[in-house]
PDB file of N, CA and C in Angstrom:
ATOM      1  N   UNK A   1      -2.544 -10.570  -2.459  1.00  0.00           N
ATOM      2  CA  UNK A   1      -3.487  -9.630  -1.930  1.00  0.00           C
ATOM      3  C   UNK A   1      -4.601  -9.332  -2.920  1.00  0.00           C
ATOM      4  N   UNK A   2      -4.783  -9.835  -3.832  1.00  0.00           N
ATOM      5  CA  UNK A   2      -5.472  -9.601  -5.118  1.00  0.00           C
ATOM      6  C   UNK A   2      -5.689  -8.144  -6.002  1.00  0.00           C
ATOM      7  N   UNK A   3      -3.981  -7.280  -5.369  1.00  0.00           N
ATOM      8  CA  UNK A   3      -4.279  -6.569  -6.578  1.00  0.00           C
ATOM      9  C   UNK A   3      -3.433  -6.382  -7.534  1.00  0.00           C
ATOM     10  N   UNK A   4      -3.665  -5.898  -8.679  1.00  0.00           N
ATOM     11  CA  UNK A   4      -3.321  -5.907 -10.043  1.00  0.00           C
ATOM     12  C   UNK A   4      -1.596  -5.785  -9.750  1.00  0.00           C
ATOM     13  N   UNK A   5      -0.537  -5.957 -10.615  1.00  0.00           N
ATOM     14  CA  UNK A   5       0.825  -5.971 -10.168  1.00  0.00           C
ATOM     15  C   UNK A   5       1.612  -4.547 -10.362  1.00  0.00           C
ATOM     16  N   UNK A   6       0.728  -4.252 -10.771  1.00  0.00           N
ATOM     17  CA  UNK A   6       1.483  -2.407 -11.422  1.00  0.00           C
ATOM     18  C   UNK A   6       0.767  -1.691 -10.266  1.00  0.00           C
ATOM     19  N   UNK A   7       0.154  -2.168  -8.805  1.00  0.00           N
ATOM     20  CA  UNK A   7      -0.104  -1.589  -8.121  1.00  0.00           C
ATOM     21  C   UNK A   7       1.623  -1.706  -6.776  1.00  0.00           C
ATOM     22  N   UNK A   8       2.405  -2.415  -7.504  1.00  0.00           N
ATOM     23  CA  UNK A   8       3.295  -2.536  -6.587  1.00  0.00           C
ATOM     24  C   UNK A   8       4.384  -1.481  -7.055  1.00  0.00           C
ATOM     25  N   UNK A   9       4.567  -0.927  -8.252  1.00  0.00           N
ATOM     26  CA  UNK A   9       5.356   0.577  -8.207  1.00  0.00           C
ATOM     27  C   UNK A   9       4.614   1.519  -7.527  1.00  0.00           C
ATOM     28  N   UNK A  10       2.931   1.929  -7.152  1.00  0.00           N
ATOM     29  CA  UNK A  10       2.937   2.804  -6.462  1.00  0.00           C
ATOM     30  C   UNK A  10       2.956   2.534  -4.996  1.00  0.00           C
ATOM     31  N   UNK A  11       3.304   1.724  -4.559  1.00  0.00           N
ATOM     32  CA  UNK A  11       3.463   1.342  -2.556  1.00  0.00           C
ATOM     33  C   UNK A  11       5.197   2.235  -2.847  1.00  0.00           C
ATOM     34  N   UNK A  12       5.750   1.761  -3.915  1.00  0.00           N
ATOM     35  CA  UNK A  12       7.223   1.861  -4.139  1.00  0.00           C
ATOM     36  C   UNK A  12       7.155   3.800  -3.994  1.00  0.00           C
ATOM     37  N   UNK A  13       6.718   4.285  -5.139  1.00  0.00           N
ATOM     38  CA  UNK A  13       6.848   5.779  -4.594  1.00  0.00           C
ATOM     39  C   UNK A  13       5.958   6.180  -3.818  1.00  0.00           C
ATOM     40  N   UNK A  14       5.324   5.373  -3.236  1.00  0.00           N
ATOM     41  CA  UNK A  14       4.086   6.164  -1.847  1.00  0.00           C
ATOM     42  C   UNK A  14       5.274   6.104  -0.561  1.00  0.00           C
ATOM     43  N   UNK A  15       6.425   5.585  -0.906  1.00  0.00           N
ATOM     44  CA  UNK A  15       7.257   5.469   0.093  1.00  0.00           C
ATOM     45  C   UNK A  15       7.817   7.226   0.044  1.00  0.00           C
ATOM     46  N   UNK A  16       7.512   7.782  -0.662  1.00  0.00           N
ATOM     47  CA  UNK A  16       8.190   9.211  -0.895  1.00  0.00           C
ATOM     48  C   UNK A  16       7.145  10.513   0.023  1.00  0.00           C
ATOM     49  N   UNK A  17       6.377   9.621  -0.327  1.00  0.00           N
ATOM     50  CA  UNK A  17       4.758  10.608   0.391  1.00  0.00           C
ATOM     51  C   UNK A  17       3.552   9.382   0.115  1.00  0.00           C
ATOM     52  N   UNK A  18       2.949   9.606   1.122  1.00  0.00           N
ATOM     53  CA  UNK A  18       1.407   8.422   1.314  1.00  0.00           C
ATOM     54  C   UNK A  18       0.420   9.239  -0.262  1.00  0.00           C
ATOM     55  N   UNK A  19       0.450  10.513   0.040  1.00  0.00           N
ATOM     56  CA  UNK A  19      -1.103  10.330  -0.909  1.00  0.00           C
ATOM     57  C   UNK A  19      -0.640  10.641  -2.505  1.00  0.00           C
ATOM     58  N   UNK A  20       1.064  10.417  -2.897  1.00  0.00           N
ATOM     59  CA  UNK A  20       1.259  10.108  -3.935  1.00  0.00           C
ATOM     60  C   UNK A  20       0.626   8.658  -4.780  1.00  0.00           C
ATOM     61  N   UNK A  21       0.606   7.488  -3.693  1.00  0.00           N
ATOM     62  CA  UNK A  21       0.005   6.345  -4.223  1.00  0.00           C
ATOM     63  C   UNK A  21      -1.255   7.074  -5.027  1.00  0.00           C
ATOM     64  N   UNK A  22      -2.233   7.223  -4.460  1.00  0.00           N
ATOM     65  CA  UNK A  22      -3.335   7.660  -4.941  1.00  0.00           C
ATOM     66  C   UNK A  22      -3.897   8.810  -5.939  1.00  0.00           C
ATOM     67  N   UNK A  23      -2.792   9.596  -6.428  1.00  0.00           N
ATOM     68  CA  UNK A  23      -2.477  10.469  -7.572  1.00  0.00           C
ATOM     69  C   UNK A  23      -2.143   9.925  -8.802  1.00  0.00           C
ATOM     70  N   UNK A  24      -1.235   8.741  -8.346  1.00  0.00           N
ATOM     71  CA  UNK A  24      -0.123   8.011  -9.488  1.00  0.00           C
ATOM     72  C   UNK A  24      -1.333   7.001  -9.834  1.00  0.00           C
ATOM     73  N   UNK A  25      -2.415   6.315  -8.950  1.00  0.00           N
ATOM     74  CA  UNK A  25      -3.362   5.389  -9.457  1.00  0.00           C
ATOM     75  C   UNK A  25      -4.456   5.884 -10.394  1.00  0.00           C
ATOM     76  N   UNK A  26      -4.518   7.428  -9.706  1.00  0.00           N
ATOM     77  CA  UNK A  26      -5.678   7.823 -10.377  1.00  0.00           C
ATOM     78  C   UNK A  26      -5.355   8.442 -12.037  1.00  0.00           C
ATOM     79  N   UNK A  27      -3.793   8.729 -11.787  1.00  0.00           N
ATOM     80  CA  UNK A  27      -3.469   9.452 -13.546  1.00  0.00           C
ATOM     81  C   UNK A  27      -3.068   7.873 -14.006  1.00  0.00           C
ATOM     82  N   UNK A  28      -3.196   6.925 -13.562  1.00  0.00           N
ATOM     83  CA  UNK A  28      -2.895   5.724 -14.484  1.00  0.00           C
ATOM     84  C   UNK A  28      -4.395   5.159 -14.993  1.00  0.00           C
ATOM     85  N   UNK A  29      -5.660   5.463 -14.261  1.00  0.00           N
ATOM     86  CA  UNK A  29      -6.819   5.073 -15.047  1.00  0.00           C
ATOM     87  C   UNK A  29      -7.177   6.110 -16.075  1.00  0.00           C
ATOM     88  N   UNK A  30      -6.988   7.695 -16.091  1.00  0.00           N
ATOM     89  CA  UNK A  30      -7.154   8.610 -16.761  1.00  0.00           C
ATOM     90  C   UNK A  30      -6.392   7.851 -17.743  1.00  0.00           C
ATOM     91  N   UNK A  31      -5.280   7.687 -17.941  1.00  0.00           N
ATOM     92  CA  UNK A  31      -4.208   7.856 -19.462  1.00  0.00           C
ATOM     93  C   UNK A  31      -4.912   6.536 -20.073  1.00  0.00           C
ATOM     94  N   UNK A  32      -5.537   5.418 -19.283  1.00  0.00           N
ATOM     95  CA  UNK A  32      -6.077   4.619 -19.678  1.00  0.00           C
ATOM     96  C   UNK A  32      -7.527   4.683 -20.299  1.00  0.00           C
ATOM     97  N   UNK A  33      -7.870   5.310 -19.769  1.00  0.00           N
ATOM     98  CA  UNK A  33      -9.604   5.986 -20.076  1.00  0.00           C
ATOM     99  C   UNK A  33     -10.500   5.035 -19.247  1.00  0.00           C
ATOM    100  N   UNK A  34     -10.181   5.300 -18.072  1.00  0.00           N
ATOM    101  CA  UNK A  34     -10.882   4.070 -17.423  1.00  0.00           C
ATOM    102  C   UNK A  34     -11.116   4.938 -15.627  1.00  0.00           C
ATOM    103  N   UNK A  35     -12.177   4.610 -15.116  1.00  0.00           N
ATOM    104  CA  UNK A  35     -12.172   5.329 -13.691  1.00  0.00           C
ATOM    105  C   UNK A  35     -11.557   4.693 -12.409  1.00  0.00           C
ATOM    106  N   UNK A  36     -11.530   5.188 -11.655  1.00  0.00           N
ATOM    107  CA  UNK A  36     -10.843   4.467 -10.569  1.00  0.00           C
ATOM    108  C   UNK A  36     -11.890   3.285 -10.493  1.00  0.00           C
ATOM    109  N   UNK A  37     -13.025   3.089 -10.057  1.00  0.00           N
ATOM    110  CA  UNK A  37     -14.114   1.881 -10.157  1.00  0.00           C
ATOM    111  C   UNK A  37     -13.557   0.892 -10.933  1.00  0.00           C
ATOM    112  N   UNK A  38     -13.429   1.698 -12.189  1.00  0.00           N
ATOM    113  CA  UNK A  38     -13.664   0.355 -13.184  1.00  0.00           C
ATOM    114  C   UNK A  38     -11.751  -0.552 -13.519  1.00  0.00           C
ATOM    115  N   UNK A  39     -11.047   0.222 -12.690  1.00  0.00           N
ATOM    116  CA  UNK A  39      -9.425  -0.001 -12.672  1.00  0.00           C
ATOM    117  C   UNK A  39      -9.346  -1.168 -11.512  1.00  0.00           C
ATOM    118  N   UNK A  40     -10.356  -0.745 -10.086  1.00  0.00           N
ATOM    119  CA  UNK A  40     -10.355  -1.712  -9.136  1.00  0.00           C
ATOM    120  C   UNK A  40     -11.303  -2.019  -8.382  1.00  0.00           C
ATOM    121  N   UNK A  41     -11.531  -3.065  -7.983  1.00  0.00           N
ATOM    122  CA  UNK A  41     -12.722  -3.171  -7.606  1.00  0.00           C
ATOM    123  C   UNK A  41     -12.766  -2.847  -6.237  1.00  0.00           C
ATOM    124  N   UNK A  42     -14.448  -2.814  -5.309  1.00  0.00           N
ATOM    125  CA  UNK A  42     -13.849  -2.126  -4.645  1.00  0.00           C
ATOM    126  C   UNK A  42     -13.594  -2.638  -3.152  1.00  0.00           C
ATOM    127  N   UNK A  43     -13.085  -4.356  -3.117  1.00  0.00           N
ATOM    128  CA  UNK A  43     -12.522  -4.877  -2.622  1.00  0.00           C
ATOM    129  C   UNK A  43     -11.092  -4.495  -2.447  1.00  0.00           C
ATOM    130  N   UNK A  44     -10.658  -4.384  -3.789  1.00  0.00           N
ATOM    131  CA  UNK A  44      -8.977  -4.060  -4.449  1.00  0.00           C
ATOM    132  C   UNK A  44      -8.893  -2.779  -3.761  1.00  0.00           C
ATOM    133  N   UNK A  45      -9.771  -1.902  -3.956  1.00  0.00           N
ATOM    134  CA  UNK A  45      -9.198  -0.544  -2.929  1.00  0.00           C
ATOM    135  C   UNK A  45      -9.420  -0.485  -1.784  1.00  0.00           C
ATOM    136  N   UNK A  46     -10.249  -1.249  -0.548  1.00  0.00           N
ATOM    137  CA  UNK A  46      -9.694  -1.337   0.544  1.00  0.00           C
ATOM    138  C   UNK A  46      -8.877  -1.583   1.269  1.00  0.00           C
ATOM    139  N   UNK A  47      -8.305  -2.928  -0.112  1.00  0.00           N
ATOM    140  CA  UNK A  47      -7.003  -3.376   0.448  1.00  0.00           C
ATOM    141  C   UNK A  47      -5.587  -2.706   0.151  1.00  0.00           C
ATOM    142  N   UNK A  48      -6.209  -1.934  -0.743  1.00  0.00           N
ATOM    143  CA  UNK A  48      -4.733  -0.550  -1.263  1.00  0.00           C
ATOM    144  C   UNK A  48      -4.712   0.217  -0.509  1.00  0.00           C
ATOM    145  N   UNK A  49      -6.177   0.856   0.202  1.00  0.00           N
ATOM    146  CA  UNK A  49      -6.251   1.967   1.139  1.00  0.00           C
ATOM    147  C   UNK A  49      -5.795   1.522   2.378  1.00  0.00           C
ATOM    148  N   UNK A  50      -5.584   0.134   2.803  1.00  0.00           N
ATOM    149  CA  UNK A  50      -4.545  -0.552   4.289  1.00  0.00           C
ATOM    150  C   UNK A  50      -3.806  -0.306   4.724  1.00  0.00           C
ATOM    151  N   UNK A  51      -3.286  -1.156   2.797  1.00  0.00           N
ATOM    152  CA  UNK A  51      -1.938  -1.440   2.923  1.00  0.00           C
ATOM    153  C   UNK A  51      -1.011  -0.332   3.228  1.00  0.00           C
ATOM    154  N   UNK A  52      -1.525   0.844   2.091  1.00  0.00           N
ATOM    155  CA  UNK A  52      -1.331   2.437   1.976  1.00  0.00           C
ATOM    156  C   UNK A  52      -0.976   2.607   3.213  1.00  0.00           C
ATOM    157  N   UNK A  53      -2.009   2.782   4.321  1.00  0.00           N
ATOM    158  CA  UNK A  53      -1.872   2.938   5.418  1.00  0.00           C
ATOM    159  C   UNK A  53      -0.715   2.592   6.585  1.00  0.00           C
ATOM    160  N   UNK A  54      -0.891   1.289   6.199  1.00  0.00           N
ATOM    161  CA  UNK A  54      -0.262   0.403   7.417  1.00  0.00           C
ATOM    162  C   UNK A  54       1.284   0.608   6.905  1.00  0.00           C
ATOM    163  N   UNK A  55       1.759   0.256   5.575  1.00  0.00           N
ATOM    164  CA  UNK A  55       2.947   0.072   5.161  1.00  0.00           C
ATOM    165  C   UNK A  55       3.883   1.204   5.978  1.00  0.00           C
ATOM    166  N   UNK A  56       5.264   1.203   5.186  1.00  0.00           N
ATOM    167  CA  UNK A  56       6.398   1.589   5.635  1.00  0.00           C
ATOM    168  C   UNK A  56       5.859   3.300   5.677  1.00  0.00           C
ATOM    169  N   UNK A  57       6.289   4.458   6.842  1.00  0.00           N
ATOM    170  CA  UNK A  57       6.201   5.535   6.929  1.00  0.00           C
ATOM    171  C   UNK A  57       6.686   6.464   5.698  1.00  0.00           C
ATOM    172  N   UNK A  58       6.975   7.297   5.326  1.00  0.00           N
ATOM    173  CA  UNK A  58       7.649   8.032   4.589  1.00  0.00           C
ATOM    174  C   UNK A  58       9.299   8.343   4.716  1.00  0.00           C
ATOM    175  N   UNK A  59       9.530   8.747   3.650  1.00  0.00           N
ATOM    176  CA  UNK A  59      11.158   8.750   4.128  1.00  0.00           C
ATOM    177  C   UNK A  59      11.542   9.419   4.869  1.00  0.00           C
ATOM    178  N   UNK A  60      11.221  10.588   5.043  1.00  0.00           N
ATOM    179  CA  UNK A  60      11.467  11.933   6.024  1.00  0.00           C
ATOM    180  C   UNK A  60      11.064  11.115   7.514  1.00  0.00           C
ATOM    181  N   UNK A  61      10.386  10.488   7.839  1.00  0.00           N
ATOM    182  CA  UNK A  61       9.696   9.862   9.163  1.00  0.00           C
ATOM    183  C   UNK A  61      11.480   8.547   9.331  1.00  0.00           C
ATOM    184  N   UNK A  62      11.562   7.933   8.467  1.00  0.00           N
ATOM    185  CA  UNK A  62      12.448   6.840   8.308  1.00  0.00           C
ATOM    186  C   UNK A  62      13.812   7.849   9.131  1.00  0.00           C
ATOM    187  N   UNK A  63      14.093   8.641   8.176  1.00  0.00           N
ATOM    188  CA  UNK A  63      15.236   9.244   8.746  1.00  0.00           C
ATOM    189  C   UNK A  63      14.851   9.834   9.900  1.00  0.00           C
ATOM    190  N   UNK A  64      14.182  10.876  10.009  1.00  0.00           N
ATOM    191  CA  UNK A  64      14.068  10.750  11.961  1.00  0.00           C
ATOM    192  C   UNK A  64      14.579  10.060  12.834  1.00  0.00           C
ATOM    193  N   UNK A  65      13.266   8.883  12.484  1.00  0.00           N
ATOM    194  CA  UNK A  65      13.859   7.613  13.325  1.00  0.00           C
ATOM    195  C   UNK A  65      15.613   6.983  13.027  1.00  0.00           C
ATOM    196  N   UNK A  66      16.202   6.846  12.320  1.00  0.00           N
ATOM    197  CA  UNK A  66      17.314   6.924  12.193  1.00  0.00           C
ATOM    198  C   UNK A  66      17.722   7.601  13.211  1.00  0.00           C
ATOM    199  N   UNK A  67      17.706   9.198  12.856  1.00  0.00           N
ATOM    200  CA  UNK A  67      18.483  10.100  13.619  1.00  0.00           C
ATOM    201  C   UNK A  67      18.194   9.777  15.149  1.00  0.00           C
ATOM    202  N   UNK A  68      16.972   9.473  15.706  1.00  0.00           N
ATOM    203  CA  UNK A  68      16.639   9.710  17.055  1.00  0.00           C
ATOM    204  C   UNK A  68      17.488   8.215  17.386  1.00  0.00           C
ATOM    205  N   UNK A  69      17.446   7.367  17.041  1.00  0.00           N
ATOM    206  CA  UNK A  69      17.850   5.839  17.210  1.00  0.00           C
ATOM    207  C   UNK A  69      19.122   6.271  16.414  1.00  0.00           C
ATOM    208  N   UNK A  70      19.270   4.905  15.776  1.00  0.00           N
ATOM    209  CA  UNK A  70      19.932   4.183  14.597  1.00  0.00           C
ATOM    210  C   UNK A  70      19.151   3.803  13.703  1.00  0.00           C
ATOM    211  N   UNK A  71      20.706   3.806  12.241  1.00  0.00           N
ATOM    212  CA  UNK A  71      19.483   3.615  11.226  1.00  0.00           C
ATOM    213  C   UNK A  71      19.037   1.813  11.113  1.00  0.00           C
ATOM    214  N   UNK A  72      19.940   0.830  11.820  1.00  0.00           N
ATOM    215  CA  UNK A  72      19.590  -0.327  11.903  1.00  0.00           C
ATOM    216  C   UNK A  72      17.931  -0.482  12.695  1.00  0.00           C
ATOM    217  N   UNK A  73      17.659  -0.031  13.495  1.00  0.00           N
ATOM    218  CA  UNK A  73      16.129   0.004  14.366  1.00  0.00           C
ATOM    219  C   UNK A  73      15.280   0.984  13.295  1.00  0.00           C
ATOM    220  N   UNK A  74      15.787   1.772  12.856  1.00  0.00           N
ATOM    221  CA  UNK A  74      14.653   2.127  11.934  1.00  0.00           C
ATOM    222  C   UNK A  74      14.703   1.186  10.407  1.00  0.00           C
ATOM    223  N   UNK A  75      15.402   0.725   9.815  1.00  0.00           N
ATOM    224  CA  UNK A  75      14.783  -0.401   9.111  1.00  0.00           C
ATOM    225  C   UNK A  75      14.395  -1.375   9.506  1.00  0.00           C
ATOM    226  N   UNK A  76      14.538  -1.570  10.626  1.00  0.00           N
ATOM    227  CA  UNK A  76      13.762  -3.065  11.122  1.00  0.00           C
ATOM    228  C   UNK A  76      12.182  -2.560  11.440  1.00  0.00           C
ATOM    229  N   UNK A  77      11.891  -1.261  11.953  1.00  0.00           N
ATOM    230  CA  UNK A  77      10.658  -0.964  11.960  1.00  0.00           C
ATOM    231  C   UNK A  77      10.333  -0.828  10.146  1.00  0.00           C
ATOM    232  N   UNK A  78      10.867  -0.075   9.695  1.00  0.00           N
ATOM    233  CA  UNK A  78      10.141  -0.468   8.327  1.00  0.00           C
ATOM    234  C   UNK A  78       9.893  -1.858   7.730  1.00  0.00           C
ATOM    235  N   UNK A  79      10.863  -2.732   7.691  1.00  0.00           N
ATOM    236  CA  UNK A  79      10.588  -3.831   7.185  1.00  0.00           C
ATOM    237  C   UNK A  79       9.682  -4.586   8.156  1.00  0.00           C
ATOM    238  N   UNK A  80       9.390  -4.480   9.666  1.00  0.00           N
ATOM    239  CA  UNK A  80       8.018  -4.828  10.484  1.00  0.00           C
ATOM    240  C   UNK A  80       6.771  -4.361   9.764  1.00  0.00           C
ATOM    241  N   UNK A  81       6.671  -3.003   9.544  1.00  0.00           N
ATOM    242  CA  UNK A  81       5.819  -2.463   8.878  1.00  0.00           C
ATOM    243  C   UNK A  81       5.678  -2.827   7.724  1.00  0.00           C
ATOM    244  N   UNK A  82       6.000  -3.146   6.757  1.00  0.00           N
ATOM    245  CA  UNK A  82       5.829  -3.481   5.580  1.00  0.00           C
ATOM    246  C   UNK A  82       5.195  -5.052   5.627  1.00  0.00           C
ATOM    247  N   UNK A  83       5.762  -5.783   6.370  1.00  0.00           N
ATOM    248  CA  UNK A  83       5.274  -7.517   6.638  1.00  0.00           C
ATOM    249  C   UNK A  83       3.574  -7.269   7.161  1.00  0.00           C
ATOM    250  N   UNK A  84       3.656  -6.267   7.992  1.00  0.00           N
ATOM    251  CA  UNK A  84       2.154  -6.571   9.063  1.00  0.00           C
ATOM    252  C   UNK A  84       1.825  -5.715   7.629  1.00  0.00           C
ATOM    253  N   UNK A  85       1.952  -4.821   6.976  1.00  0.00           N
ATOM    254  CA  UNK A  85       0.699  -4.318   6.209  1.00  0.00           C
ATOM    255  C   UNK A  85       0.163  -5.564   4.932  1.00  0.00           C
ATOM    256  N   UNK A  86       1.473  -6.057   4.311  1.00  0.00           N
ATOM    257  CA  UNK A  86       0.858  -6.873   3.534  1.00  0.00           C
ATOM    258  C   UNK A  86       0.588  -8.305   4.426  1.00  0.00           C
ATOM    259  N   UNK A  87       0.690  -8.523   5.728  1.00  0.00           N
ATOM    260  CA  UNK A  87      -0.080  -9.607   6.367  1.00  0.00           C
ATOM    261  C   UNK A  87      -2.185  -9.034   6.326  1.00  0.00           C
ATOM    262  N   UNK A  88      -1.829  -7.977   7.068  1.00  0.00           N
ATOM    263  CA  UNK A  88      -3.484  -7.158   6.775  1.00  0.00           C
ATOM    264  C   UNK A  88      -4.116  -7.360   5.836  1.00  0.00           C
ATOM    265  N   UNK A  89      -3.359  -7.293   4.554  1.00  0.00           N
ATOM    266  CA  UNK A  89      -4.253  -6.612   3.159  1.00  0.00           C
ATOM    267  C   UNK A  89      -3.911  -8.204   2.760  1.00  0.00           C
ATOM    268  N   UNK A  90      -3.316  -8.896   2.768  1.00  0.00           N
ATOM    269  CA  UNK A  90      -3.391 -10.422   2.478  1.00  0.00           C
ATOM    270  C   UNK A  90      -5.093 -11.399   3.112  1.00  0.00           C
ATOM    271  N   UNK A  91      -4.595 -10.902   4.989  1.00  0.00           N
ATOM    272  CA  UNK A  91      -5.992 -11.283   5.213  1.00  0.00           C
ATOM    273  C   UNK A  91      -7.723 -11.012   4.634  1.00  0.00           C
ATOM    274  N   UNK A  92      -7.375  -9.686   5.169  1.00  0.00           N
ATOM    275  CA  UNK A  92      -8.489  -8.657   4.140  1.00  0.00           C
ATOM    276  C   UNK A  92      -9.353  -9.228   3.041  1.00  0.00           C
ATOM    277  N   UNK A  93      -8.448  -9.749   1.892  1.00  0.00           N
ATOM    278  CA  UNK A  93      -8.423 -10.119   0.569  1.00  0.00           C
ATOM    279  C   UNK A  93      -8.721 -11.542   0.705  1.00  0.00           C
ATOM    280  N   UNK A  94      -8.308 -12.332   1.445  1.00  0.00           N
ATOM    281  CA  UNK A  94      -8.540 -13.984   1.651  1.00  0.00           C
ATOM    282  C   UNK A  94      -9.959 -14.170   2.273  1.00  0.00           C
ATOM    283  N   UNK A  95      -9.962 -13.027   3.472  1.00  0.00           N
ATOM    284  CA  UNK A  95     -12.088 -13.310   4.320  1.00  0.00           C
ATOM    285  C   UNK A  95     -12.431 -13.179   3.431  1.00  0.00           C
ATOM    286  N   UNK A  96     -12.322 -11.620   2.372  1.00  0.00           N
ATOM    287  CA  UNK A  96     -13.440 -11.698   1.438  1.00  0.00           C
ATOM    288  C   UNK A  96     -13.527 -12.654   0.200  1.00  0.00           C
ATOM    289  N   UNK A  97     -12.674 -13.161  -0.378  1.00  0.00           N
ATOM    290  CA  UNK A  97     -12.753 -14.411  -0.803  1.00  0.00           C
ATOM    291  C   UNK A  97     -13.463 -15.453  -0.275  1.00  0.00           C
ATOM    292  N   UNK A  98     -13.015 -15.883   0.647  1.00  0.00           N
ATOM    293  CA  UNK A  98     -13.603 -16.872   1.466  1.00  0.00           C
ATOM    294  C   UNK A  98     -15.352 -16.298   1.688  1.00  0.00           C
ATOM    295  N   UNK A  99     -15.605 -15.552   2.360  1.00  0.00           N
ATOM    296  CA  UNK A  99     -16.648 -15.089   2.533  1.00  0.00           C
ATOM    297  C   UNK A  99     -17.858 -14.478   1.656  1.00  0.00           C
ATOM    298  N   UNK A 100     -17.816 -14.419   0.403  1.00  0.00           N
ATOM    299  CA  UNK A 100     -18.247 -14.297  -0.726  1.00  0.00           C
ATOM    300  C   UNK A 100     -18.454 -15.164  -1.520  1.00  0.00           C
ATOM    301  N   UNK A 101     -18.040 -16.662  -1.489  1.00  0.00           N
ATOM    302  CA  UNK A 101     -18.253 -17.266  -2.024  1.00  0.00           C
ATOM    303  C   UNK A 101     -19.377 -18.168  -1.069  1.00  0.00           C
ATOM    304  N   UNK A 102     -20.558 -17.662  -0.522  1.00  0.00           N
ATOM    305  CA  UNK A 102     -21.172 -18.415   0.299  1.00  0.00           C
ATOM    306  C   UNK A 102     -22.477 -17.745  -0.156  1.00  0.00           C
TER     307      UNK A 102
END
């Protein structure tokens, strides 16, 4: 998806709450001395702000669904969700590749 690999612990606790991703990114360019801009470009954050999006719900949402279902149908919706977001932010990242180099 072209972004940096230490962007994959925060999808990991954005699973706790969505706009933790974006707290945990932004105190990781601070401790660095660096701004969100200059940490990603701003290709790299549309495709964080997607994925963010699209990926797996929160846990509190997970268990719901559990409770209202089973918890087998609610991991299969998460792990659906998780495939189509990084299918999105894969594409995303490949047009503009592709499409930028013209």
């Amino acid at each position: 998806m072209g972004l940096p690999a230490i962007i994959g612990v925060f999808l990991i606790y954005g699973i706790l709450r969505k706009e933790l991703t974006l707290v945990l990114l932004l105190i990781l360019a601070n401790s660095l001395n660096l701004t969100l801009l200059e940490l990603l470009t701003p290709i790299q954050m549309i495709v964080f702000s997607l994925v963010t999006m699209l990926y797996i719900p929160c846990f509190a949402t997970i268990i719901l669904i559990a409770k209202q279902t089973n918890w087998k149908y609610a991991v299969q919706i998460s792990l659906l969700e998780i495939a189509l977001a990084l299918l999105i932010g894969g594409i995303i990242n490949f047009g503009f590749v592709i499409f930028s180099s013209f």
